[in-house]
Structures are given as C-alpha cells and as structure tokens.
PDB file of N, CA and C in Angstrom:
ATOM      1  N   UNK A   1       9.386  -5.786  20.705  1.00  0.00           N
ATOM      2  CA  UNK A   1       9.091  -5.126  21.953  1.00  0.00           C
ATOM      3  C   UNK A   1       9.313  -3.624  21.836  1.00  0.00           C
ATOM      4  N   UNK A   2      10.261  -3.340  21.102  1.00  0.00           N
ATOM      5  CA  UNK A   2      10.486  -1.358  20.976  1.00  0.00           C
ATOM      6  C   UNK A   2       9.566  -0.834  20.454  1.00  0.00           C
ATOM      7  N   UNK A   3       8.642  -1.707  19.237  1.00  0.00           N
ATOM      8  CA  UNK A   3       7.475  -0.881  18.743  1.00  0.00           C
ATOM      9  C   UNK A   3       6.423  -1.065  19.511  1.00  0.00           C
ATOM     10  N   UNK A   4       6.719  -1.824  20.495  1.00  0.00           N
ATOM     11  CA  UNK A   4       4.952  -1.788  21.617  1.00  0.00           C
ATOM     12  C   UNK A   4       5.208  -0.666  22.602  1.00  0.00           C
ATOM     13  N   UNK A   5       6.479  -0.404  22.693  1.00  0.00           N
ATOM     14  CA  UNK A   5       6.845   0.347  23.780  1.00  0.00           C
ATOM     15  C   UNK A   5       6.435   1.852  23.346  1.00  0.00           C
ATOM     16  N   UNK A   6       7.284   1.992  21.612  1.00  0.00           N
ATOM     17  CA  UNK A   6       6.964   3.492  20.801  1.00  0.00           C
ATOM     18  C   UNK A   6       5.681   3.726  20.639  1.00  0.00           C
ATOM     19  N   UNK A   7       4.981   2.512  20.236  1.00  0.00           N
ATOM     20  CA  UNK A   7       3.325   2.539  19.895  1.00  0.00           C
ATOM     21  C   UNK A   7       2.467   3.157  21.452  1.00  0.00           C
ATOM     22  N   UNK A   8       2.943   2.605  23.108  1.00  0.00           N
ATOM     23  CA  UNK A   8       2.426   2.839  24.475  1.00  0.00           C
ATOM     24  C   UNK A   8       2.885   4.600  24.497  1.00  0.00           C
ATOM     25  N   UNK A   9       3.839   4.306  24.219  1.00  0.00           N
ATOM     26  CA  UNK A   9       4.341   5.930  24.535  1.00  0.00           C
ATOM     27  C   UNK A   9       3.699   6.992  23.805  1.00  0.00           C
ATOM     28  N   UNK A  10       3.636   6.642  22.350  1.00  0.00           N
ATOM     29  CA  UNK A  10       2.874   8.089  21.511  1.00  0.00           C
ATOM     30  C   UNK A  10       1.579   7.978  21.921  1.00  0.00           C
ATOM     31  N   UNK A  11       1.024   6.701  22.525  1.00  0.00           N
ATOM     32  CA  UNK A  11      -0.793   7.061  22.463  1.00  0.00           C
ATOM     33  C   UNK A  11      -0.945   7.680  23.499  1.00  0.00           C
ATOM     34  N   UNK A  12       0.286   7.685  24.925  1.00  0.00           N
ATOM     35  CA  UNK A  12      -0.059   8.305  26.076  1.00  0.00           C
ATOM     36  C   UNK A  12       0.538   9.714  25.973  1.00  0.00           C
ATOM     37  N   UNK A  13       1.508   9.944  24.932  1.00  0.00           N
ATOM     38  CA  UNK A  13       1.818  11.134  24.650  1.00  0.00           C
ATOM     39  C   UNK A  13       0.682  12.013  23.923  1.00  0.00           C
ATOM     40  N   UNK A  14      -0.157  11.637  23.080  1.00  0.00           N
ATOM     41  CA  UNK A  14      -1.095  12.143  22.247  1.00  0.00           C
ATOM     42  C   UNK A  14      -2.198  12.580  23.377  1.00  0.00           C
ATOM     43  N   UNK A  15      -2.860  11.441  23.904  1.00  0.00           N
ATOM     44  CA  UNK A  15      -3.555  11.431  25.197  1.00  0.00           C
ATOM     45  C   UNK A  15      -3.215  12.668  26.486  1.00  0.00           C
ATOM     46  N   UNK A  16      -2.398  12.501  26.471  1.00  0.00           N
ATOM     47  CA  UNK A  16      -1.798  13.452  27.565  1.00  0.00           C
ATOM     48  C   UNK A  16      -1.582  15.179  27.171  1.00  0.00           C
ATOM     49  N   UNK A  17      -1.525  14.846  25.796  1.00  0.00           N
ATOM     50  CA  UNK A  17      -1.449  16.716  25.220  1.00  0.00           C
ATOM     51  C   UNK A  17      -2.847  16.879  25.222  1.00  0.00           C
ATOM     52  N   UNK A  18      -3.338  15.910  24.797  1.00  0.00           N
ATOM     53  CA  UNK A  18      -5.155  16.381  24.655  1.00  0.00           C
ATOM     54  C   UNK A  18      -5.948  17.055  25.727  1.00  0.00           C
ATOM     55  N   UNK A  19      -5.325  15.888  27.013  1.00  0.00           N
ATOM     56  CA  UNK A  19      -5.794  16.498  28.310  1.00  0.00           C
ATOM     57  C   UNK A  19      -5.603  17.688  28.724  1.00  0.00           C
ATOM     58  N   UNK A  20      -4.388  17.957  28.594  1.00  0.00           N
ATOM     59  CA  UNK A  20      -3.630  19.210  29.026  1.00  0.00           C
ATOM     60  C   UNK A  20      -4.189  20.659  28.006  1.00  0.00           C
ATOM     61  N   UNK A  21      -4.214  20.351  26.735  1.00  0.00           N
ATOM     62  CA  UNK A  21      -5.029  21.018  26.172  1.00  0.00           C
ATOM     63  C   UNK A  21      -6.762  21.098  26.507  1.00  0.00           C
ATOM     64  N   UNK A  22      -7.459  20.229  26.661  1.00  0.00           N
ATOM     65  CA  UNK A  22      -8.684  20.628  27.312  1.00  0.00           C
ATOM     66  C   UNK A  22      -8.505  21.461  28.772  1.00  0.00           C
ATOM     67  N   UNK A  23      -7.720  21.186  29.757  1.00  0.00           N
ATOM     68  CA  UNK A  23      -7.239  22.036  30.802  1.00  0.00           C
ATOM     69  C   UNK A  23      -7.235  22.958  30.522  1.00  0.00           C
ATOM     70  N   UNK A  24      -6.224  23.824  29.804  1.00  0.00           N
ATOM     71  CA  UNK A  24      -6.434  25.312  28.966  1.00  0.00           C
ATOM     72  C   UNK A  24      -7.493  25.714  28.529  1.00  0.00           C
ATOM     73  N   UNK A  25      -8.679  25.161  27.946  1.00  0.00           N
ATOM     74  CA  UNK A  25      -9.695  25.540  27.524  1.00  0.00           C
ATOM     75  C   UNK A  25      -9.306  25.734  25.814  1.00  0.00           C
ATOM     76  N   UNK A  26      -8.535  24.514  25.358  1.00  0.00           N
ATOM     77  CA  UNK A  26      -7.917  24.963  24.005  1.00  0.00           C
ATOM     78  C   UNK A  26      -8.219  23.953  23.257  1.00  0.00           C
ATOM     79  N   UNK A  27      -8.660  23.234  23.537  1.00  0.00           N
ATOM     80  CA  UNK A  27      -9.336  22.035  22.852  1.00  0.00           C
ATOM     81  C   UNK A  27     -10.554  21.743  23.718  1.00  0.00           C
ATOM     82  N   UNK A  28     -11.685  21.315  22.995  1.00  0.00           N
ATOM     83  CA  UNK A  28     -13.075  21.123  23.688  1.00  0.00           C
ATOM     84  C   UNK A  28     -13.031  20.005  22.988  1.00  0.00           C
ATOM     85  N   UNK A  29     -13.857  18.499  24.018  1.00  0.00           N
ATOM     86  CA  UNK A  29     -13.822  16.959  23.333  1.00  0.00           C
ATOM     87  C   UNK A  29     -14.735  16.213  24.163  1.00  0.00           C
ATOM     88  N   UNK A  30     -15.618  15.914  24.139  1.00  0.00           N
ATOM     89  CA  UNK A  30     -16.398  14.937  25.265  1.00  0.00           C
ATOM     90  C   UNK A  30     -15.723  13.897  25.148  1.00  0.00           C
ATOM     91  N   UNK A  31     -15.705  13.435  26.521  1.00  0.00           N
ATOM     92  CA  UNK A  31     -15.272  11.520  26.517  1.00  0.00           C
ATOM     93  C   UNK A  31     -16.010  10.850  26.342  1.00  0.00           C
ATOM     94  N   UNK A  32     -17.350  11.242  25.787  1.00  0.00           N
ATOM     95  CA  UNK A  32     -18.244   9.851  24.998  1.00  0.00           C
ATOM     96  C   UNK A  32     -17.577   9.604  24.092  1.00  0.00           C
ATOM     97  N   UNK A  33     -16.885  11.221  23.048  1.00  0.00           N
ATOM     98  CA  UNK A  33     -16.941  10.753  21.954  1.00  0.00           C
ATOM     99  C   UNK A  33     -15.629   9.679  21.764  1.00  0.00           C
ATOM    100  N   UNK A  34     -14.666  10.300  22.458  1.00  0.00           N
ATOM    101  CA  UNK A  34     -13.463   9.160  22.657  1.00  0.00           C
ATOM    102  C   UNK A  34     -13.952   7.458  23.077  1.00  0.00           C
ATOM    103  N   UNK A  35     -14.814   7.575  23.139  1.00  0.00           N
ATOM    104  CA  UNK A  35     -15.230   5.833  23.990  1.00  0.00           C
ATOM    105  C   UNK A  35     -15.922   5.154  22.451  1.00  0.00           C
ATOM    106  N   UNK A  36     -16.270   6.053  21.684  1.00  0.00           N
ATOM    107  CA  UNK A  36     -17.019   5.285  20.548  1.00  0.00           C
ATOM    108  C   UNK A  36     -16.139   4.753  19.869  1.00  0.00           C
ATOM    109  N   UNK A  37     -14.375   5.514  20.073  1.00  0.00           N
ATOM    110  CA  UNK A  37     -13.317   5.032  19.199  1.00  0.00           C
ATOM    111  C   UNK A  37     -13.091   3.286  19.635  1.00  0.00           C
ATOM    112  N   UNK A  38     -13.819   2.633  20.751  1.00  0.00           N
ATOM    113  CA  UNK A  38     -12.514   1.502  21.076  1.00  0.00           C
ATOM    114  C   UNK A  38     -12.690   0.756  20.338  1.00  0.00           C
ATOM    115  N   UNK A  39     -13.291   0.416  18.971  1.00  0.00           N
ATOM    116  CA  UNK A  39     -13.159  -0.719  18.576  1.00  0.00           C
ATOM    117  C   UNK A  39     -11.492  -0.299  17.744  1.00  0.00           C
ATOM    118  N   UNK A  40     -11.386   0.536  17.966  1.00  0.00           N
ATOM    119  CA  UNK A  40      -9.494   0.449  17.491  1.00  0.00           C
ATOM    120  C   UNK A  40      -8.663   0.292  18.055  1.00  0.00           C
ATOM    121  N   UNK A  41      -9.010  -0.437  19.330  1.00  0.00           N
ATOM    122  CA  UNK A  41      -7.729  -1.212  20.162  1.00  0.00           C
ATOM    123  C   UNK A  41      -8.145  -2.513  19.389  1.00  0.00           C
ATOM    124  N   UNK A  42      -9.128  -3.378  19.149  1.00  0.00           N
ATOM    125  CA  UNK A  42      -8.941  -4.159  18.555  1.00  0.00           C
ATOM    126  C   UNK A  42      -8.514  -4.527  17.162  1.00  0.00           C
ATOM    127  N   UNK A  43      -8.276  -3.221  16.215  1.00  0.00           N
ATOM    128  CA  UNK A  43      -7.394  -3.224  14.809  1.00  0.00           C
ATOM    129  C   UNK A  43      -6.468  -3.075  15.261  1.00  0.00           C
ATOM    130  N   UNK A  44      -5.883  -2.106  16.647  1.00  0.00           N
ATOM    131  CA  UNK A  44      -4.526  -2.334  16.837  1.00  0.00           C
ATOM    132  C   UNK A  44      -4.203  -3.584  17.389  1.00  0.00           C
ATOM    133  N   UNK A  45      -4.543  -3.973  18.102  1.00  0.00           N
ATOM    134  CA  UNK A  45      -4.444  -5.490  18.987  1.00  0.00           C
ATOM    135  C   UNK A  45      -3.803  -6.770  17.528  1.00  0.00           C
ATOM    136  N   UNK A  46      -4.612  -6.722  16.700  1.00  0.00           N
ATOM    137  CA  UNK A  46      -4.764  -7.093  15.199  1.00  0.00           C
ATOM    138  C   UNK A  46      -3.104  -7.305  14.555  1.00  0.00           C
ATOM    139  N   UNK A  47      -3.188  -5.986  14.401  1.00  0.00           N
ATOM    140  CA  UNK A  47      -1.636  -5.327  13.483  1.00  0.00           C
ATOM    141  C   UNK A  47      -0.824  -5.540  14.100  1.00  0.00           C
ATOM    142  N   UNK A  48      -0.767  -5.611  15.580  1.00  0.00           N
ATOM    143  CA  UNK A  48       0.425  -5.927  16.864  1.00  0.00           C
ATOM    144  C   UNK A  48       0.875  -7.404  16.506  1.00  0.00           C
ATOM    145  N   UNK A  49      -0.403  -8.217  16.386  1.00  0.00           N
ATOM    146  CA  UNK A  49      -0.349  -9.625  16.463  1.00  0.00           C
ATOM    147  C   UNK A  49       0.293  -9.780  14.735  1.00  0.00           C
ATOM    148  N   UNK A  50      -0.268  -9.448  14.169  1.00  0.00           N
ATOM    149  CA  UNK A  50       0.477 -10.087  12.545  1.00  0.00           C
ATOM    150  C   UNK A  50       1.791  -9.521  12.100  1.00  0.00           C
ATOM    151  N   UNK A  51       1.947  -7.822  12.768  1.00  0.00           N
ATOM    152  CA  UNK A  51       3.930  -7.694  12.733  1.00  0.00           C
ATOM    153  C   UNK A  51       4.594  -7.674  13.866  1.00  0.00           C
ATOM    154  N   UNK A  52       3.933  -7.786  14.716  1.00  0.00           N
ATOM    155  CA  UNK A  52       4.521  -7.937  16.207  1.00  0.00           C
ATOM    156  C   UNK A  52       6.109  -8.406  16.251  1.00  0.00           C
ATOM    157  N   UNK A  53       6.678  -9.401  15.640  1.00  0.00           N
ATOM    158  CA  UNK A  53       8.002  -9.629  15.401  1.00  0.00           C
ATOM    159  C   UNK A  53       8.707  -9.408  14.540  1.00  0.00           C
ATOM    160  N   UNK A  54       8.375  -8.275  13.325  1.00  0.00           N
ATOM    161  CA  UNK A  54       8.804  -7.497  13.045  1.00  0.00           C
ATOM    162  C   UNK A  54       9.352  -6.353  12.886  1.00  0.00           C
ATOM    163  N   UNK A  55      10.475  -5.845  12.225  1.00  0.00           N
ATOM    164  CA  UNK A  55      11.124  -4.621  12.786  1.00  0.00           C
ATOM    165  C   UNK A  55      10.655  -3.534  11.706  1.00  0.00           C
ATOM    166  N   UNK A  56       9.224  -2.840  11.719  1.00  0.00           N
ATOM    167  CA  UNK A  56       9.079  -2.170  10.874  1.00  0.00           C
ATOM    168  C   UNK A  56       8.232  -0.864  11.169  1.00  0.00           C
ATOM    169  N   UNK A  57       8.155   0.019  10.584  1.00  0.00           N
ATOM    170  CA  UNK A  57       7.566   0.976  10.698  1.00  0.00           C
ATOM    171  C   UNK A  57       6.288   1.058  10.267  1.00  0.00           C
ATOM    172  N   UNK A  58       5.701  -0.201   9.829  1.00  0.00           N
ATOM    173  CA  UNK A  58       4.064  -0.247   8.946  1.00  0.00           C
ATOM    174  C   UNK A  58       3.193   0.380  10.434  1.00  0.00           C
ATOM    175  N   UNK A  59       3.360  -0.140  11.404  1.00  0.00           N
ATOM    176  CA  UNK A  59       2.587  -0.771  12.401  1.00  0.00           C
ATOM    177  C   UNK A  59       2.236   0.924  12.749  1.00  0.00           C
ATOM    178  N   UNK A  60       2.975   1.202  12.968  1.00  0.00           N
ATOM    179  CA  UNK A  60       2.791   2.476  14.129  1.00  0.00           C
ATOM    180  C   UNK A  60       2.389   3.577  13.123  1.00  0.00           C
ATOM    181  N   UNK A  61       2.917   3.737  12.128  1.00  0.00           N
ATOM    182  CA  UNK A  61       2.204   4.615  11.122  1.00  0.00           C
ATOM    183  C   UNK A  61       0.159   4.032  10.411  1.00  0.00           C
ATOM    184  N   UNK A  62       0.389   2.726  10.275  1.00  0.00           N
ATOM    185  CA  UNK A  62      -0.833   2.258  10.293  1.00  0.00           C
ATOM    186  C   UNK A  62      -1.943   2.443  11.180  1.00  0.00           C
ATOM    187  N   UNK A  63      -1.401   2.911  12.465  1.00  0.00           N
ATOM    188  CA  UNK A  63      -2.353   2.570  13.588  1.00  0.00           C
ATOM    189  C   UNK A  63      -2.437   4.479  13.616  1.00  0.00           C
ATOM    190  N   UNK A  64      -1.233   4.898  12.860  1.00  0.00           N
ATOM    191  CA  UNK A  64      -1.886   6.320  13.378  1.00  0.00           C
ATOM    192  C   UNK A  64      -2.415   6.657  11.961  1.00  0.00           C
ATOM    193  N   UNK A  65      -2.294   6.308  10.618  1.00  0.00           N
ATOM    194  CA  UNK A  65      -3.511   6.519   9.846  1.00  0.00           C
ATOM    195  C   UNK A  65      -4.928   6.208  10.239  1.00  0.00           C
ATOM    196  N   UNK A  66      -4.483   4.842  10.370  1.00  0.00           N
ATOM    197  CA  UNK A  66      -6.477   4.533  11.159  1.00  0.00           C
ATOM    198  C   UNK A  66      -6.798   5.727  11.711  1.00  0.00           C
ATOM    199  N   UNK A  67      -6.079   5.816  13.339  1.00  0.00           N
ATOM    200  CA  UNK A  67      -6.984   7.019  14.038  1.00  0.00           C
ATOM    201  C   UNK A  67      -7.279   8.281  12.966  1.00  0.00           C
ATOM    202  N   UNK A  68      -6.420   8.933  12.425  1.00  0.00           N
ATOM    203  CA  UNK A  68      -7.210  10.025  11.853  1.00  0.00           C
ATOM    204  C   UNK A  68      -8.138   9.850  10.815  1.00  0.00           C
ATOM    205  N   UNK A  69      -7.781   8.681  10.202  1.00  0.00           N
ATOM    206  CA  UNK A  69      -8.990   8.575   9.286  1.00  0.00           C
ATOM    207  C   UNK A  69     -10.659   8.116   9.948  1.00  0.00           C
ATOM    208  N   UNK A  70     -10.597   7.497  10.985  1.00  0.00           N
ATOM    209  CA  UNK A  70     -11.271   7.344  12.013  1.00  0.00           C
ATOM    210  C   UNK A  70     -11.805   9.065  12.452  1.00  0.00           C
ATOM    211  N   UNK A  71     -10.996   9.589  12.786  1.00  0.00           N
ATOM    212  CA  UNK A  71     -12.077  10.486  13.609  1.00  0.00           C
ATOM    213  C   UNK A  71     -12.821  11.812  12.484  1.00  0.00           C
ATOM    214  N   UNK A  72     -11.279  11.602  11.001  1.00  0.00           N
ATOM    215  CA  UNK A  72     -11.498  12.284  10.159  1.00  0.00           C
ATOM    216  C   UNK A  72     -13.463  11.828   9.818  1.00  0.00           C
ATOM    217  N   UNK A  73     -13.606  10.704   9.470  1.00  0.00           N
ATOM    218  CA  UNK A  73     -15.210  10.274   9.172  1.00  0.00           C
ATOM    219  C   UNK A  73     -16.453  10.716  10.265  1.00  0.00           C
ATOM    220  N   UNK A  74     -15.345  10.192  10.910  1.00  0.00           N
ATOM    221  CA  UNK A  74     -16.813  10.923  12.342  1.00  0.00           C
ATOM    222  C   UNK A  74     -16.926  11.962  12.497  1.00  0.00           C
ATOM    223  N   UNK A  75     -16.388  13.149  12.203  1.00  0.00           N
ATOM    224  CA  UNK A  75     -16.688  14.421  12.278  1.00  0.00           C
ATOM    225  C   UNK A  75     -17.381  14.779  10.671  1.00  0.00           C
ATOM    226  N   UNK A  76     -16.723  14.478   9.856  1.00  0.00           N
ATOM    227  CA  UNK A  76     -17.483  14.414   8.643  1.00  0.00           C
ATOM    228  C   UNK A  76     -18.976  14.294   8.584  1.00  0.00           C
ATOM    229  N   UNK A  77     -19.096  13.236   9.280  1.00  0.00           N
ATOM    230  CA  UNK A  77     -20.553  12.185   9.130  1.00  0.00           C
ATOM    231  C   UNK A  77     -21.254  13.060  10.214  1.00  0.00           C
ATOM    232  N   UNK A  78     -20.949  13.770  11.126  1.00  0.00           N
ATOM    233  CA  UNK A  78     -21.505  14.351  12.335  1.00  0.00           C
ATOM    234  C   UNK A  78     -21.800  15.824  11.908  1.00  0.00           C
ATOM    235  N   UNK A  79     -21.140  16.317  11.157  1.00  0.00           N
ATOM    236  CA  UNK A  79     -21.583  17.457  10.365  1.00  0.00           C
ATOM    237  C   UNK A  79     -22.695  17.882   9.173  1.00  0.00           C
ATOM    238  N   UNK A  80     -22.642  16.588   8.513  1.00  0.00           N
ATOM    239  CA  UNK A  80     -23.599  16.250   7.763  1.00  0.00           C
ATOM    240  C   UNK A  80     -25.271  16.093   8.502  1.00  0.00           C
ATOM    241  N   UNK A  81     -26.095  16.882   7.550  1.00  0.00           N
ATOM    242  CA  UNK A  81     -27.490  16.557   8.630  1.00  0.00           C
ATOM    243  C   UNK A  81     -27.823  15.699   8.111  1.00  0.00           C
ATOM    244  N   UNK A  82     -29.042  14.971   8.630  1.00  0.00           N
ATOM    245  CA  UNK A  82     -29.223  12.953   8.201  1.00  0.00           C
ATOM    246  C   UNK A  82     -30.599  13.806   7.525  1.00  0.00           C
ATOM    247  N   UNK A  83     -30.708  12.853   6.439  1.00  0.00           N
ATOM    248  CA  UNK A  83     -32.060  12.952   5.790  1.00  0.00           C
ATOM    249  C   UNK A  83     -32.837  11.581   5.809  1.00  0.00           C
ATOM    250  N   UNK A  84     -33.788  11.870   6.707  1.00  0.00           N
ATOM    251  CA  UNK A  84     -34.431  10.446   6.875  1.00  0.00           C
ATOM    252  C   UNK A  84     -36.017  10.387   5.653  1.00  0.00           C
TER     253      UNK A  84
END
C-alpha cells in the first residue's frame, strides 16, 4: 500500500508542476498529446499487479523509466519527417 500511495503522489506531483508550469507560460504541452500516453496506466496497472506485495523500489522507478522513455520516442519520432 505505501508504494501505491508514493506511486499516486509523484504522478500528481509531476502533473501538478506541469500545470503550474504551463500557467507561467514555461512549459507549452497540448492535452492531446498527454491522452495518447494512456495506454501506460495499463503497464502500470500491470507492474502494480505482479509487485504489488512487494516491498521494492523496481515498481516506481520502472513506471518512471517507461514514462520518459515513452515520451523520449514520441518526440523523437515527431521530429523526424516521414518519408512515404
């Protein structure tokens, strides 16, 4: 239960600087592009369920590699022009 709680807290902590930073005009982000992320509640949903009763640190560091490697590709891939 402490790592669902640490895992709720940093995503609304992360979430919540983002906002506050777009407020400032210091970060620019459409919320489409955030909506293309959700299939990573279901890798987290995933990783919750297989260490969920474990006391470890894989989980929450795992789930925050995903995201950056996640958005790391999509900006990658979005920069790149497509050659059809």
């Amino acid at each position: 239960m402490k790592n669902q709680n640490f895992t709720a807290g940093l995503v609304l902590t992360i979430l919540g600087a983002m906002l506050l930073l777009r407020n400032f005009d210091l970060l620019n982000f459409d919320w489409d592009v955030l909506f293309k992320f959700w299939p990573l509640l279901l890798i987290y949903a995933g990783l919750a369920i297989i260490y969920g009763n474990k006391k470890t640190w894989l989980v929450p560091i795992a789930m925050l590699g995903i995201t950056v490697l996640a958005i790391l590709v999509y900006y990658i891939f979005q920069q790149t022009p497509q050659i059809i």
